[in-house]
Every structure is written in C-alpha cells, then in structure tokens.
C-alpha atoms as a PDB file:
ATOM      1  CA  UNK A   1     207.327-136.125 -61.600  1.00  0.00           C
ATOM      2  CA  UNK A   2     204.692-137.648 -59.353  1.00  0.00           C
ATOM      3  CA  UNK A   3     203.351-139.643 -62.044  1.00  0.00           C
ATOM      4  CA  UNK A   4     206.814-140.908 -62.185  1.00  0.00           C
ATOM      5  CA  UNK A   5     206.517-141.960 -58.649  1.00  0.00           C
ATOM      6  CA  UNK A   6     203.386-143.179 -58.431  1.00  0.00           C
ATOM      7  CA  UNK A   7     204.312-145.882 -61.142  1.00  0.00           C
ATOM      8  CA  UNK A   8     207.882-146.701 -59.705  1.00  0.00           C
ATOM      9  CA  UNK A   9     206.072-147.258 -56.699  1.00  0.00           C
ATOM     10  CA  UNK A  10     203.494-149.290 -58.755  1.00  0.00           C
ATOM     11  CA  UNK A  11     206.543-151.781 -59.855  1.00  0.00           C
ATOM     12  CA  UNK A  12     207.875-152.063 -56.558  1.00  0.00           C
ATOM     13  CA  UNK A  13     205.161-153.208 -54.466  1.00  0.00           C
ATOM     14  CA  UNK A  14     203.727-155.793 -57.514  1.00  0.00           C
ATOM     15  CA  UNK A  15     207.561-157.310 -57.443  1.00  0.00           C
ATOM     16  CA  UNK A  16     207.587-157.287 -53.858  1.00  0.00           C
ATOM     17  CA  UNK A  17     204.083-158.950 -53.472  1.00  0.00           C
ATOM     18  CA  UNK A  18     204.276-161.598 -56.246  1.00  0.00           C
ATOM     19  CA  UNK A  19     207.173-163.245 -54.094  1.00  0.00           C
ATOM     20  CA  UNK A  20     204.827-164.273 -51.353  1.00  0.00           C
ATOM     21  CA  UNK A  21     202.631-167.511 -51.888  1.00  0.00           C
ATOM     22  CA  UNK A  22     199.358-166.670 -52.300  1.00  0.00           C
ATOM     23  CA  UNK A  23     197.111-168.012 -49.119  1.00  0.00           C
ATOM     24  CA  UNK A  24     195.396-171.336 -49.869  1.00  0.00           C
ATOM     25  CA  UNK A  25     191.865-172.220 -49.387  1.00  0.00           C
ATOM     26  CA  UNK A  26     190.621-175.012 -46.722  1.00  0.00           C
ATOM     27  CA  UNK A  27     189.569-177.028 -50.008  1.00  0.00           C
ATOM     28  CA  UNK A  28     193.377-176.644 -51.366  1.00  0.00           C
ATOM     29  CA  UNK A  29     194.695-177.624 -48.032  1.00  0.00           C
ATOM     30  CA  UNK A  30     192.177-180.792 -47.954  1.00  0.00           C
ATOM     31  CA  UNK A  31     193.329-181.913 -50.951  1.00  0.00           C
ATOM     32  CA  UNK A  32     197.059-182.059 -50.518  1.00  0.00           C
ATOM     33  CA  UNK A  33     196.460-183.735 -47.222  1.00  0.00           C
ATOM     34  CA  UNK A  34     194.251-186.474 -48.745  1.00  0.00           C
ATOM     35  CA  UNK A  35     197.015-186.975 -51.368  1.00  0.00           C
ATOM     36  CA  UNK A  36     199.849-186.919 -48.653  1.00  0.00           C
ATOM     37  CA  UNK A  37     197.308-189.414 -46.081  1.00  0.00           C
ATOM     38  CA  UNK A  38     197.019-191.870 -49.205  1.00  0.00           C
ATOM     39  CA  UNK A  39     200.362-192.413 -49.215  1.00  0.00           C
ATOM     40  CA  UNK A  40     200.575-192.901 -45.807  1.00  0.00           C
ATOM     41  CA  UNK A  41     202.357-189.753 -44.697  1.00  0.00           C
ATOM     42  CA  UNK A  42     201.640-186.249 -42.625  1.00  0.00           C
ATOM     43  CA  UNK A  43     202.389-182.983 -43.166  1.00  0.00           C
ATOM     44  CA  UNK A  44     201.250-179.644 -41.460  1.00  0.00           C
ATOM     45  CA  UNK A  45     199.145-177.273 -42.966  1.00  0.00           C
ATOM     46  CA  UNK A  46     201.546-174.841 -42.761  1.00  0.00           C
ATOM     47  CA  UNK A  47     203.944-176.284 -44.624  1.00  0.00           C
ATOM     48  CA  UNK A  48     201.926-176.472 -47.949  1.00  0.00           C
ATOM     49  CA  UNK A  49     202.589-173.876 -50.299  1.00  0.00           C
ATOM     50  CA  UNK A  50     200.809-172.636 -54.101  1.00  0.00           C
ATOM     51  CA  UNK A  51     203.952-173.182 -56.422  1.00  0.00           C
ATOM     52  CA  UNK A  52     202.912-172.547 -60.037  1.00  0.00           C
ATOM     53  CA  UNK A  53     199.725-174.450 -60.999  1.00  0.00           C
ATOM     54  CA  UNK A  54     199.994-176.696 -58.672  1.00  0.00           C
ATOM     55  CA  UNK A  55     201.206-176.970 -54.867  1.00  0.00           C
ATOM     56  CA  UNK A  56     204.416-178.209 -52.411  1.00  0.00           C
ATOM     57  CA  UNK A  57     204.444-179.837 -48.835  1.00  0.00           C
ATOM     58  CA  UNK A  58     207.661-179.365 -47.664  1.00  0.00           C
ATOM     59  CA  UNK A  59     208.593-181.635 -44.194  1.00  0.00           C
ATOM     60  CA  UNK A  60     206.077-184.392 -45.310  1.00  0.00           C
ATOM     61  CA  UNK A  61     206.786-187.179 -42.665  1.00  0.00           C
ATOM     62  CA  UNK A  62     207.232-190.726 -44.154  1.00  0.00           C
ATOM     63  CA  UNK A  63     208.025-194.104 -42.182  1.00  0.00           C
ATOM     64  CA  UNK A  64     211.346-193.920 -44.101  1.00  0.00           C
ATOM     65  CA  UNK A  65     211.809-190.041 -43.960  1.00  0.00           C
ATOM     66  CA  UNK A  66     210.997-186.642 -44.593  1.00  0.00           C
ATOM     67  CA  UNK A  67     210.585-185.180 -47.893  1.00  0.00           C
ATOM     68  CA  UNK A  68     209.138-182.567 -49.797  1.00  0.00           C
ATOM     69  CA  UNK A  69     206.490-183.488 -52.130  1.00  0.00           C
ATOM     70  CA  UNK A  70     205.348-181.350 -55.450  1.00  0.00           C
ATOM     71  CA  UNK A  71     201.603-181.508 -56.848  1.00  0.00           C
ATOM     72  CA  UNK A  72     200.307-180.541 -59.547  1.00  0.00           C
ATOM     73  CA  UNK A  73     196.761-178.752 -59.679  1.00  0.00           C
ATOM     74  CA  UNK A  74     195.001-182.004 -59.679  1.00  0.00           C
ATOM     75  CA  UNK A  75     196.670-183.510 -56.235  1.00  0.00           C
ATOM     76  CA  UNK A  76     198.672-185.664 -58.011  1.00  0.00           C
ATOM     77  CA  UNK A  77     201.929-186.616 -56.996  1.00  0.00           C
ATOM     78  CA  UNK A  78     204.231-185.608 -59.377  1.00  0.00           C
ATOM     79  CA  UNK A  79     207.846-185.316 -57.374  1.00  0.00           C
ATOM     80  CA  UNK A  80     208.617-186.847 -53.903  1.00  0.00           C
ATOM     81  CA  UNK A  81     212.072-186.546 -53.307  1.00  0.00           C
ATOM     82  CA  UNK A  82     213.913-187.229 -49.358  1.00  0.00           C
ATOM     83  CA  UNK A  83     215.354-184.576 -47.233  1.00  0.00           C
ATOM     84  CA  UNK A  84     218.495-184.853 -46.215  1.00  0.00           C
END
C-alpha cells in the first residue's frame, strides 16, 4: 500500500512540475533580447519563456504594436504575430 502511494505521489508532482517553464539562463535571456533589439523592439526579461526547443517573448513592444514573438533554439524568429 505505501508503495502504492509513494508512486501516485511520484505521478503527481512530475505532472504538476512539468507545467511550469523551466528557468532560463542569463545566456538564453541575452539571446532573445539580441534577436528582439535587431528588430528594433523591447521586451522584459520576464516575459520570455522556454516553449519546446525553442523560446516565446510575450508583450514584445514594436513601433506599430505589441506582439508575441516565438524562437526557435537558434534565436531565430520564426512567428511574430500582433496582440490585440
């Protein structure tokens, strides 16, 4: 019966966990602000997020809007598209 426990506990906390972002390092960070900066836009460093192999900057301010703004692993550009 424990052993039951133990691993329904097990399940729990690796669903529960894997729905956070995992915490980016400062050379991550740098590099989806030098991609957003080339394009001539900001964004916090809060707002950039791991999303598969690759990263999103959600709020990314634009002289003609917001938007959020996928990368792939690289810190290429791969999706910009405009907040509402």
């Amino acid at each position: 019966m424990a052993r039951l426990l133990i691993v329904a506990f097990t399940l729990v906390f690796a669903g529960a966990t894997s729905a956070y972002a995992i915490a980016l390092t400062e050379e991550q960070v740098e590099g989806v602000q030098k991609a957003i900066k080339a394009i001539g836009c900001t964004v916090e460093d809060e707002d950039i997020k791991s999303k598969g192999d690759g990263y999103v900057a959600d709020d990314v301010v634009c002289e003609d809007g917001t938007y959020d703004i996928v990368l792939d692993k690289d810190f290429n550009i791969v999706n910009k598209e405009k907040e509402d």
